[in-house]
C-alpha atoms as a PDB file:
ATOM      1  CA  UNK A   1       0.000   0.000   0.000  1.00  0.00           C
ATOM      2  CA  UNK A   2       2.514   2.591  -0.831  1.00  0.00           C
ATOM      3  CA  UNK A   3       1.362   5.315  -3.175  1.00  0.00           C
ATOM      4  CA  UNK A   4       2.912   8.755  -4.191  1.00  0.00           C
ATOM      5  CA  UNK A   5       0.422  11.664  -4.844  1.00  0.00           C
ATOM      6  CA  UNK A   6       1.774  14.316  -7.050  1.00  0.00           C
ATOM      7  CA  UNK A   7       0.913  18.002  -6.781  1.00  0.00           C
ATOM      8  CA  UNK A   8       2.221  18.706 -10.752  1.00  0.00           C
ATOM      9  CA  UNK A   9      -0.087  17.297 -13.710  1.00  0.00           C
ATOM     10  CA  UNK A  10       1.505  15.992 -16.241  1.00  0.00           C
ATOM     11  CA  UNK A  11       0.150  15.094 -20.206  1.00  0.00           C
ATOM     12  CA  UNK A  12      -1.254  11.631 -19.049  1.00  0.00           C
ATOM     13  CA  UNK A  13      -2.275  12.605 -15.161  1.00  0.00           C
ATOM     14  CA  UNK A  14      -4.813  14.751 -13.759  1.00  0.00           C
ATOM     15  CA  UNK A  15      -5.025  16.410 -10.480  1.00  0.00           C
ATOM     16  CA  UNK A  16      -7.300  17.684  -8.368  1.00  0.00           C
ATOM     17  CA  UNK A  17      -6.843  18.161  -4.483  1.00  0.00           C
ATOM     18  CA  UNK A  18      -8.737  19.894  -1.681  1.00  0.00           C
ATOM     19  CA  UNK A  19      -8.422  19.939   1.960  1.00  0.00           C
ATOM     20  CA  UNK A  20      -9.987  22.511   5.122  1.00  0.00           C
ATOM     21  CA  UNK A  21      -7.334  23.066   8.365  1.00  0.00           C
ATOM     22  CA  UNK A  22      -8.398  24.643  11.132  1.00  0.00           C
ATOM     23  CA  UNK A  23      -7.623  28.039  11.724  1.00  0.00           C
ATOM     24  CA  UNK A  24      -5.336  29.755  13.980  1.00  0.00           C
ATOM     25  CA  UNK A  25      -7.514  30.550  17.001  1.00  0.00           C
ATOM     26  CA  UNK A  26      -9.604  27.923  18.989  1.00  0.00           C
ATOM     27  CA  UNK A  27     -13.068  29.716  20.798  1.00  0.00           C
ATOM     28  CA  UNK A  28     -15.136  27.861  23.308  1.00  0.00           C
ATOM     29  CA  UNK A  29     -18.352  25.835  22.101  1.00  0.00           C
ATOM     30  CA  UNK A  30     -17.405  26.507  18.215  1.00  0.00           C
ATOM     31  CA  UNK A  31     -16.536  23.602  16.154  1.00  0.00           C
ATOM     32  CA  UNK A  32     -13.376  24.103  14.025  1.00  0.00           C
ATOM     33  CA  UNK A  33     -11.579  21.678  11.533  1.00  0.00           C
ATOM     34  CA  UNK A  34      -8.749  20.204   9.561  1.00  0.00           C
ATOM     35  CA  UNK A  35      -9.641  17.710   6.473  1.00  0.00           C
ATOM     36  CA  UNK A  36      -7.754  16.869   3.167  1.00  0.00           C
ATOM     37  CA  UNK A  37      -8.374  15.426   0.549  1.00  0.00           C
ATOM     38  CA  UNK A  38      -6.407  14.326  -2.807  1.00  0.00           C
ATOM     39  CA  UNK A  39      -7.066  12.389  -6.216  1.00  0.00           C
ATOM     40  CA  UNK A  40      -4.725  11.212  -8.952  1.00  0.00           C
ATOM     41  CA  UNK A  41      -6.014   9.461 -11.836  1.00  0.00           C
ATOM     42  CA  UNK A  42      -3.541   8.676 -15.336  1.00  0.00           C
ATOM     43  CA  UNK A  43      -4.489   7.497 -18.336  1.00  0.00           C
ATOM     44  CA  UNK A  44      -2.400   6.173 -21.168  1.00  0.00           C
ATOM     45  CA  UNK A  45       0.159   4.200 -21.221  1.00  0.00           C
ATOM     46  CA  UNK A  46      -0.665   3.135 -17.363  1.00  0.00           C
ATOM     47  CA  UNK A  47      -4.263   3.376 -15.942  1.00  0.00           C
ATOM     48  CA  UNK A  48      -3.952   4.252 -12.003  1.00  0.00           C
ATOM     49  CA  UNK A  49      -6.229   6.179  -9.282  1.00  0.00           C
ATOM     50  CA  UNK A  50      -5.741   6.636  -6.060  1.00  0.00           C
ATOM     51  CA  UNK A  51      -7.238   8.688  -3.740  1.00  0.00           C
ATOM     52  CA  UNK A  52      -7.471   9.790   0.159  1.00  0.00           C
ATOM     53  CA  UNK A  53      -9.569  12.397   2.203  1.00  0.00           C
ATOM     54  CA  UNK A  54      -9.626  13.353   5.777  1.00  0.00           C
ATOM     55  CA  UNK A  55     -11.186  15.149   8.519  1.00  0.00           C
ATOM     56  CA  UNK A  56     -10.631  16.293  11.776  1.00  0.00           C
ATOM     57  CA  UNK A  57     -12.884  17.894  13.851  1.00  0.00           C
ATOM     58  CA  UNK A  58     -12.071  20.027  16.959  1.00  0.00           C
ATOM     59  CA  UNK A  59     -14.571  21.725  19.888  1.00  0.00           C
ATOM     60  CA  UNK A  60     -13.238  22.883  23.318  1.00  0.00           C
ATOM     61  CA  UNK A  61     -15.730  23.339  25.727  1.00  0.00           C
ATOM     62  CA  UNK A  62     -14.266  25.119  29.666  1.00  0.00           C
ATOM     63  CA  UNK A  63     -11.667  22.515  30.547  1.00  0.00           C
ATOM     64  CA  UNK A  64     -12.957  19.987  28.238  1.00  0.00           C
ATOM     65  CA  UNK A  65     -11.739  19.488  24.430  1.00  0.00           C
ATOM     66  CA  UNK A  66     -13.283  16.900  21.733  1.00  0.00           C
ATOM     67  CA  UNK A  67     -11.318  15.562  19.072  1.00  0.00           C
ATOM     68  CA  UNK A  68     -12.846  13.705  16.039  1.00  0.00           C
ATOM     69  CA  UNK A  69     -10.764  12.074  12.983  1.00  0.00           C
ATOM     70  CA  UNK A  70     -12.139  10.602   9.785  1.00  0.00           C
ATOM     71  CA  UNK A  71      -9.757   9.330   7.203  1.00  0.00           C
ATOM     72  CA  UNK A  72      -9.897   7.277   3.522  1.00  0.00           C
ATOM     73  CA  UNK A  73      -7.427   5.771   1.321  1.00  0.00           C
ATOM     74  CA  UNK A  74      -8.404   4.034  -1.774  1.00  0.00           C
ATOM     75  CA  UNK A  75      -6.046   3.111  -5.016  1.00  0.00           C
ATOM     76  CA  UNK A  76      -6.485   1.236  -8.264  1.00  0.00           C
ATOM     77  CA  UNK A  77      -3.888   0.516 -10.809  1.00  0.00           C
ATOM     78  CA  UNK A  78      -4.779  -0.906 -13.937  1.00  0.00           C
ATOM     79  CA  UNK A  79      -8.369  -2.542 -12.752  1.00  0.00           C
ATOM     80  CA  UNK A  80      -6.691  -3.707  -9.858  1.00  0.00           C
ATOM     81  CA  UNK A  81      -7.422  -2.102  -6.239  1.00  0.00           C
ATOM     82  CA  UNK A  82      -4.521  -2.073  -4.124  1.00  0.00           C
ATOM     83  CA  UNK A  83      -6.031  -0.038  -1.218  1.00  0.00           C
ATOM     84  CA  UNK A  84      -8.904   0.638   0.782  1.00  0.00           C
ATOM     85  CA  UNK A  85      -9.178   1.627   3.976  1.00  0.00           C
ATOM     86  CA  UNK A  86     -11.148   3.675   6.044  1.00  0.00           C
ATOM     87  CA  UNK A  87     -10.440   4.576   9.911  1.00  0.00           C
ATOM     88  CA  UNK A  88     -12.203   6.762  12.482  1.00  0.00           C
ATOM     89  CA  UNK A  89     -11.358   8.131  16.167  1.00  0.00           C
ATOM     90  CA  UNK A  90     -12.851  10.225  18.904  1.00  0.00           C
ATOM     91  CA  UNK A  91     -10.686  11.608  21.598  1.00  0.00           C
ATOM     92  CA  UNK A  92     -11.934  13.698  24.882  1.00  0.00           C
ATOM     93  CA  UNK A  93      -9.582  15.098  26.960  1.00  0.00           C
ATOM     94  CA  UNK A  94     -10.160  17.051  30.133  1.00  0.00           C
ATOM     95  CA  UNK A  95      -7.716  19.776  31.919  1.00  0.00           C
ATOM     96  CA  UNK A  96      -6.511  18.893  35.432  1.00  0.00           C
ATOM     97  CA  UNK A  97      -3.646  21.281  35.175  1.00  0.00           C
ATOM     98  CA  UNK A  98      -3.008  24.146  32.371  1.00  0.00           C
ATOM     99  CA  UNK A  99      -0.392  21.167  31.189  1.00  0.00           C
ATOM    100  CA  UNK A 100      -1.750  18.189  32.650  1.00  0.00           C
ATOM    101  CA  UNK A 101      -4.424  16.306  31.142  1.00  0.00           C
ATOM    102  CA  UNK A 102      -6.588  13.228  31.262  1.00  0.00           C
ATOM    103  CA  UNK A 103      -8.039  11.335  28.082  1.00  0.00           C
ATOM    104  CA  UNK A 104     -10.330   8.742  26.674  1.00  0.00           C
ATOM    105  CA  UNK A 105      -9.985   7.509  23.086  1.00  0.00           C
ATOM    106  CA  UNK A 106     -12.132   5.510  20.332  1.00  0.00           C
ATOM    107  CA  UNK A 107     -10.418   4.003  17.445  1.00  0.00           C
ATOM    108  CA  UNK A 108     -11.607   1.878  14.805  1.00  0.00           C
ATOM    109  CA  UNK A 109      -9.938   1.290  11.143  1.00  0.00           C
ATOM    110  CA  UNK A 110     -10.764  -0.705   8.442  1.00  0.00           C
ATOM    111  CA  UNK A 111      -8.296  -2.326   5.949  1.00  0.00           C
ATOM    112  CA  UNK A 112      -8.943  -4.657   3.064  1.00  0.00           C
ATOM    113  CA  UNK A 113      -5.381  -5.299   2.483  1.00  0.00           C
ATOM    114  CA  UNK A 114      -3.343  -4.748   6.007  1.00  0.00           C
ATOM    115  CA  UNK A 115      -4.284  -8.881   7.273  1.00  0.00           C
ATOM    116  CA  UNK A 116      -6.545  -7.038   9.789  1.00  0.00           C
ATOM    117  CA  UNK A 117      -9.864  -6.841   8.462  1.00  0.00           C
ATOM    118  CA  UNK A 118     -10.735  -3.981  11.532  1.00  0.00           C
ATOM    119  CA  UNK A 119      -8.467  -3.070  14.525  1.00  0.00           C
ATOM    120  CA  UNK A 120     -10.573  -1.241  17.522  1.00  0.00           C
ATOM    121  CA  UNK A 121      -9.987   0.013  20.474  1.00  0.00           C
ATOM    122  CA  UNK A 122     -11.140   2.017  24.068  1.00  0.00           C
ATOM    123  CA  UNK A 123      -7.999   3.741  26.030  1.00  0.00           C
ATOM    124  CA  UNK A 124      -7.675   6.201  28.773  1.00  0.00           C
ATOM    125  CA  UNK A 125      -5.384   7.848  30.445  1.00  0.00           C
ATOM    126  CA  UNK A 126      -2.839  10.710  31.263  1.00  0.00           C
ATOM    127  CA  UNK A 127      -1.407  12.902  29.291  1.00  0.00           C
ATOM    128  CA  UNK A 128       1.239  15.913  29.534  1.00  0.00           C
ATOM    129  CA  UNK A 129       1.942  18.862  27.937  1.00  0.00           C
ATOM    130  CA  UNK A 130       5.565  19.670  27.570  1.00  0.00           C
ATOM    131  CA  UNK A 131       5.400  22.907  25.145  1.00  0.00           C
ATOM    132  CA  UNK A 132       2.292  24.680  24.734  1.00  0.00           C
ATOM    133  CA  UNK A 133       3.656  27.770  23.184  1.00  0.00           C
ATOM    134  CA  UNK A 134       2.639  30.010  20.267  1.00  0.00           C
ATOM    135  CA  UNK A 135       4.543  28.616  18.097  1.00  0.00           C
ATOM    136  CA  UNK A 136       5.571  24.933  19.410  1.00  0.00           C
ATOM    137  CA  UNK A 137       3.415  22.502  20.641  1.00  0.00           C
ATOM    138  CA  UNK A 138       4.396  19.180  22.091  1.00  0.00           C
ATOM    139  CA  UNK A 139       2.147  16.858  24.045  1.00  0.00           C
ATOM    140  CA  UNK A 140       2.461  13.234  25.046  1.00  0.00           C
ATOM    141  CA  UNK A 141      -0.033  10.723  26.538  1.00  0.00           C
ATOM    142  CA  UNK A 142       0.026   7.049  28.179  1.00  0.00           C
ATOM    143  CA  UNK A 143      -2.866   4.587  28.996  1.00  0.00           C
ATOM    144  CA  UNK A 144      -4.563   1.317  28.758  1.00  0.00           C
ATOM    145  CA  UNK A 145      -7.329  -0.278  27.108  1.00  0.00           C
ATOM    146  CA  UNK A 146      -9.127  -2.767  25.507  1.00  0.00           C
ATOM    147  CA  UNK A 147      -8.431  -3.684  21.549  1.00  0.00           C
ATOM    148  CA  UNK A 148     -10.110  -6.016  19.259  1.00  0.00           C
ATOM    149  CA  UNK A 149      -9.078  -7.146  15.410  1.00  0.00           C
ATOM    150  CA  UNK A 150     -10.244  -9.555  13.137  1.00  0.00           C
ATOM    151  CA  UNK A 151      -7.113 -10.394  10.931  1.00  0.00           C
ATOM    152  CA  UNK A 152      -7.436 -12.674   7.805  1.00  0.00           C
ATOM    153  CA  UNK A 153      -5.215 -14.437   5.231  1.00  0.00           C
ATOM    154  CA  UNK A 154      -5.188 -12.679   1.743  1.00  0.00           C
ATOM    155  CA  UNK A 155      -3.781 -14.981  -1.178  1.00  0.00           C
ATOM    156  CA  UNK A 156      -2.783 -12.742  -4.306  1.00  0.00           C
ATOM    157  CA  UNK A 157      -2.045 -14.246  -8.182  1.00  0.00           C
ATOM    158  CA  UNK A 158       0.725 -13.489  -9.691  1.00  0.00           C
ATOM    159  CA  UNK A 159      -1.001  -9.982 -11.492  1.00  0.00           C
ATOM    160  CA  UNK A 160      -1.529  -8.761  -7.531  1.00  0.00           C
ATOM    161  CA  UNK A 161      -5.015  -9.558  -7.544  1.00  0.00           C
ATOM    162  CA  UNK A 162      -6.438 -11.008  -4.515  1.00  0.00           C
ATOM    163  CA  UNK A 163      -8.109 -14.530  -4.984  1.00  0.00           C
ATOM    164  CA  UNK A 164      -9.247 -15.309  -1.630  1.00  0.00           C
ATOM    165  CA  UNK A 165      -9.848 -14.158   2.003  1.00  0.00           C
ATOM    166  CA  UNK A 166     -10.136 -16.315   5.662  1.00  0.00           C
ATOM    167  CA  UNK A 167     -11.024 -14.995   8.247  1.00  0.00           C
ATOM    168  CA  UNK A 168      -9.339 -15.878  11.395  1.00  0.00           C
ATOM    169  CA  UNK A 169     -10.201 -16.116  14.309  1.00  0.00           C
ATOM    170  CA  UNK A 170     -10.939 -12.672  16.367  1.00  0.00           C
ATOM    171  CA  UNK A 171      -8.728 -11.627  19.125  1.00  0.00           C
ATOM    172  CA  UNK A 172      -9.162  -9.276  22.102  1.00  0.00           C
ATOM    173  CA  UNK A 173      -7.394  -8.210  24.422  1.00  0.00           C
ATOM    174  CA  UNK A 174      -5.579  -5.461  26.397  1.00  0.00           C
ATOM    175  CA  UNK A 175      -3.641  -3.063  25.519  1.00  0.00           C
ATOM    176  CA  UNK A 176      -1.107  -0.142  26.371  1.00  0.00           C
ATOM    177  CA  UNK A 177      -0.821   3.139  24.571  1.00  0.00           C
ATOM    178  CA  UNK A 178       1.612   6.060  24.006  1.00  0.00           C
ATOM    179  CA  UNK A 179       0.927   9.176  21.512  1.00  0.00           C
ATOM    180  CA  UNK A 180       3.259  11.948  21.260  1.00  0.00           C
ATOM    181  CA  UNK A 181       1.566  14.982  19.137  1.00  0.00           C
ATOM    182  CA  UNK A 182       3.922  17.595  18.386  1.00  0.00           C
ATOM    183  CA  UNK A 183       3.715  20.697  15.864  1.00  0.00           C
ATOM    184  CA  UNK A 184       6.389  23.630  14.834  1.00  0.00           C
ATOM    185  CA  UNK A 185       6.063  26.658  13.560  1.00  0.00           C
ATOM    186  CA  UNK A 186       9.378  26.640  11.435  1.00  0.00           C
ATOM    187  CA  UNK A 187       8.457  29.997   9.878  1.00  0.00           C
ATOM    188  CA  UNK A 188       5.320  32.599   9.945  1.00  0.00           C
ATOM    189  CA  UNK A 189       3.786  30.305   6.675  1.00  0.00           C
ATOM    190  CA  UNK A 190       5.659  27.097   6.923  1.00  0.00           C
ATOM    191  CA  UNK A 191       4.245  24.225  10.066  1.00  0.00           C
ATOM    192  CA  UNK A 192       5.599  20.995  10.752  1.00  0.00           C
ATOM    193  CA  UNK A 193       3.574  18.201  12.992  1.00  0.00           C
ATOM    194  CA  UNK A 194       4.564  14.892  13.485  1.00  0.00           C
ATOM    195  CA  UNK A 195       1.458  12.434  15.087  1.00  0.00           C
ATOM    196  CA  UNK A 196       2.854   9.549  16.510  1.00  0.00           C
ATOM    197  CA  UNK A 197       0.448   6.851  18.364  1.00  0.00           C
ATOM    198  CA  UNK A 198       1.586   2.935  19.691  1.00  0.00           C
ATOM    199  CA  UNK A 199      -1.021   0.055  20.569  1.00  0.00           C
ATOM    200  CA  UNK A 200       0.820  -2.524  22.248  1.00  0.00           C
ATOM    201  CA  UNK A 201      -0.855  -6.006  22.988  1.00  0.00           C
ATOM    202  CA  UNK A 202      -0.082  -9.816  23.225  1.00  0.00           C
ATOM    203  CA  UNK A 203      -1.644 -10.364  19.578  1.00  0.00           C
ATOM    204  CA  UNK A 204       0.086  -7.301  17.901  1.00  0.00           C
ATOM    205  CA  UNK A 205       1.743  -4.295  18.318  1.00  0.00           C
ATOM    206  CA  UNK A 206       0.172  -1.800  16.328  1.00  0.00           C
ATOM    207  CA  UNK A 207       2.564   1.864  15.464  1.00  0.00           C
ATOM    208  CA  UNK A 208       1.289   4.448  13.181  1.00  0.00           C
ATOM    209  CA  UNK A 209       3.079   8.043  12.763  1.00  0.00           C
ATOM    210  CA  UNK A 210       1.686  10.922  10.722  1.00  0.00           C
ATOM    211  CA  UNK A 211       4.340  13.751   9.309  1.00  0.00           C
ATOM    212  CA  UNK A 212       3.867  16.702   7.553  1.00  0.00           C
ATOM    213  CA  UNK A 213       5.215  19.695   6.620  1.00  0.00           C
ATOM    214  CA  UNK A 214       2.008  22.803   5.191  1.00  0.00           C
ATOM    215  CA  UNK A 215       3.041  25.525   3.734  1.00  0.00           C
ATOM    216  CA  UNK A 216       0.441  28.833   3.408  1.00  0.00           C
ATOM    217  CA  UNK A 217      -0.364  30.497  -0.127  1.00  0.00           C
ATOM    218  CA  UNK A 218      -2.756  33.326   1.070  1.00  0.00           C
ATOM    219  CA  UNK A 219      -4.737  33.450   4.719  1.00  0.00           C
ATOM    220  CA  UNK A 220      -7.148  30.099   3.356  1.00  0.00           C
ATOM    221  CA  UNK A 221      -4.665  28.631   1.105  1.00  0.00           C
ATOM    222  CA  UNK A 222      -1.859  26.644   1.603  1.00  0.00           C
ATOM    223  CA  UNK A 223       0.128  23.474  -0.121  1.00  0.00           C
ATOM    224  CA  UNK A 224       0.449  20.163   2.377  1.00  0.00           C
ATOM    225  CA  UNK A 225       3.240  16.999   1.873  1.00  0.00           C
ATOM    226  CA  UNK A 226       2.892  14.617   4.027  1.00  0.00           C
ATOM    227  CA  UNK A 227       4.517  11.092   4.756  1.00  0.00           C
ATOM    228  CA  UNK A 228       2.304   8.529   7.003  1.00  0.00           C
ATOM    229  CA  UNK A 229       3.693   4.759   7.956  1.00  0.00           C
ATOM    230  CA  UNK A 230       1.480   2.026   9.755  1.00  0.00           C
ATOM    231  CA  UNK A 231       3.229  -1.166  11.075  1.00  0.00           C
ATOM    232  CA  UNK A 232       1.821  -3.820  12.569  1.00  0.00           C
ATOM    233  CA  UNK A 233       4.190  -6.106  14.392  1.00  0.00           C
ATOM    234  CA  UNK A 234       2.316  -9.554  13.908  1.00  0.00           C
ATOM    235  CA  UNK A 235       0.730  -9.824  10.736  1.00  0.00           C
ATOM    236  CA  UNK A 236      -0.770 -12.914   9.576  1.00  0.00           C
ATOM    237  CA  UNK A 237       1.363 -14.879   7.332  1.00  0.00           C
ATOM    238  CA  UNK A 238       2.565 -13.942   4.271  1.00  0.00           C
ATOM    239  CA  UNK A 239       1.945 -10.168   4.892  1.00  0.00           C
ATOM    240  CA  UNK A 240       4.045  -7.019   5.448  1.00  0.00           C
ATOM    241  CA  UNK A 241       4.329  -5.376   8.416  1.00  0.00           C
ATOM    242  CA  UNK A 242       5.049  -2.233   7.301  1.00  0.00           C
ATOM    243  CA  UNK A 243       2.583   0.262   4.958  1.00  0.00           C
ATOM    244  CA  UNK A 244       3.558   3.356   4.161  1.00  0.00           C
ATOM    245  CA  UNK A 245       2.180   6.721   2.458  1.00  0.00           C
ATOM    246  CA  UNK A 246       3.434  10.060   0.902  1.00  0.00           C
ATOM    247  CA  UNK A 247       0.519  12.424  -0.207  1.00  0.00           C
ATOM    248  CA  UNK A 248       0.759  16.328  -1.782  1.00  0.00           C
ATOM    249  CA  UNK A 249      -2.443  17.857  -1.115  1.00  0.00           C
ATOM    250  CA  UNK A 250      -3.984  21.686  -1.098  1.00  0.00           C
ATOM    251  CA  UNK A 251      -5.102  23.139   2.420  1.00  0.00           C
ATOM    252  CA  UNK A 252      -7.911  25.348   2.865  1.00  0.00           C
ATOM    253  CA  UNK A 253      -8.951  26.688   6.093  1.00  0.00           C
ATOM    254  CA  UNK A 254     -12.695  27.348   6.917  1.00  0.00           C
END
């Protein structure tokens, strides 16, 4: 599952990307957002689409704050799909402390090619906040939880295309978790954040990490590149572990 978006058309490849970020101020009991969303399809001498959108949601509320994330990948080269996957997660947190925090997450993804049909999860816990400045922002969180998957053996031909799917059987069980969530403001137009997040059970460890660098064009406008890895540690058989993601998408705040 490892895909390269590009920003620049070329004869045989057209592009269209959109995306909303949230913008620079926060207020009380208003909902703000960040969502992108990109699409490459060639024709020619190779046939290929691929496609992802996202969408984060934000409201703070007094000492409370509600986090929502939607996300979709999907690619097809030549007739044959090579990714879909959907995910979606809901984070509250709650203010003991101007840097101290506590936290309860839902997670749930979906993945047609990972070997793990769905991965979900419930965690709580603690989190800190080591630089909450204008410009820098680094927070990092630990808890426990409950996880459940349902992996599954994919066989592929020899073209890529997958012939059959078992199911095996489900597993639960519990979990720890770490997230580190960090951004930078490296100049007055140019951000970098890095979202890093670790499920670690007896059945798998699960790490996924989320870079990207977004640079403005005008107040609403700006130009997003991105690099995202997911690796899960036990895999059924015959899988990788590791997926990985670059994406070049347009930012518009709202």
């Amino acid at each position: 599952m490892r895909m390269i978006l590009l920003a620049a058309a070329v004869s045989s490849c057209c592009v269209t990307a959109f995306a909303i970020a949230a913008p620079a101020s926060q207020p009380d009991d208003a909902w703000t957002g960040k969502g992108q969303a990109g699409l490459v399809s060639t024709q020619g001498n190779s046939s290929a689409k691929t496609a992802n959108v996202a969408l984060d949601l934000s409201l703070h509320h007094a000492a409370w704050k509600h986090t929502a994330h939607l996300g979709g990948l999907y690619a097809q080269s030549a007739g044959v799909t090579s990714a879909d996957r959907w995910d979606a997660g809901w984070q509250s947190d709650y203010s003991v402390t101007p840097r101290v925090l506590t936290f309860g997450t839902l997670r749930y993804a979906h993945d047609m090619f990972s070997g793990f049909q769905y991965q979900a999860s419930a965690t709580a816990g603690i989190g800190y906040k080591i630089l909450d400045e204008k410009t820098t922002h680094l927070t990092v969180q630990g808890g426990a939880g409950y996880r459940r998957s349902q992996p599954e053996n994919i066989v592929r031909n020899a073209a890529g295309i997958v012939t059959s799917r078992t199911l095996l059987a489900a597993t639960g069980d519990a979990i720890l978790t770490a997230g580190v969530d960090y951004s930078q403001d490296l100049t007055a137009t140019t951000t970098l954040s890095d979202k890093l997040l670790l499920e670690s059970g007896s059945s798998d460890t699960l790490v996924t990490n989320a870079l990207a660098v977004a640079v403005k064009v005008s107040e609403k406008l700006a130009l997003s590149v991105g690099y995202t890895l997911q690796n899960n540690s036990k895999p059924p058989a015959g899988l990788k572990k590791l997926d990985t993601m670059e994406t070049v998408n347009l930012v518009y705040s709202f």
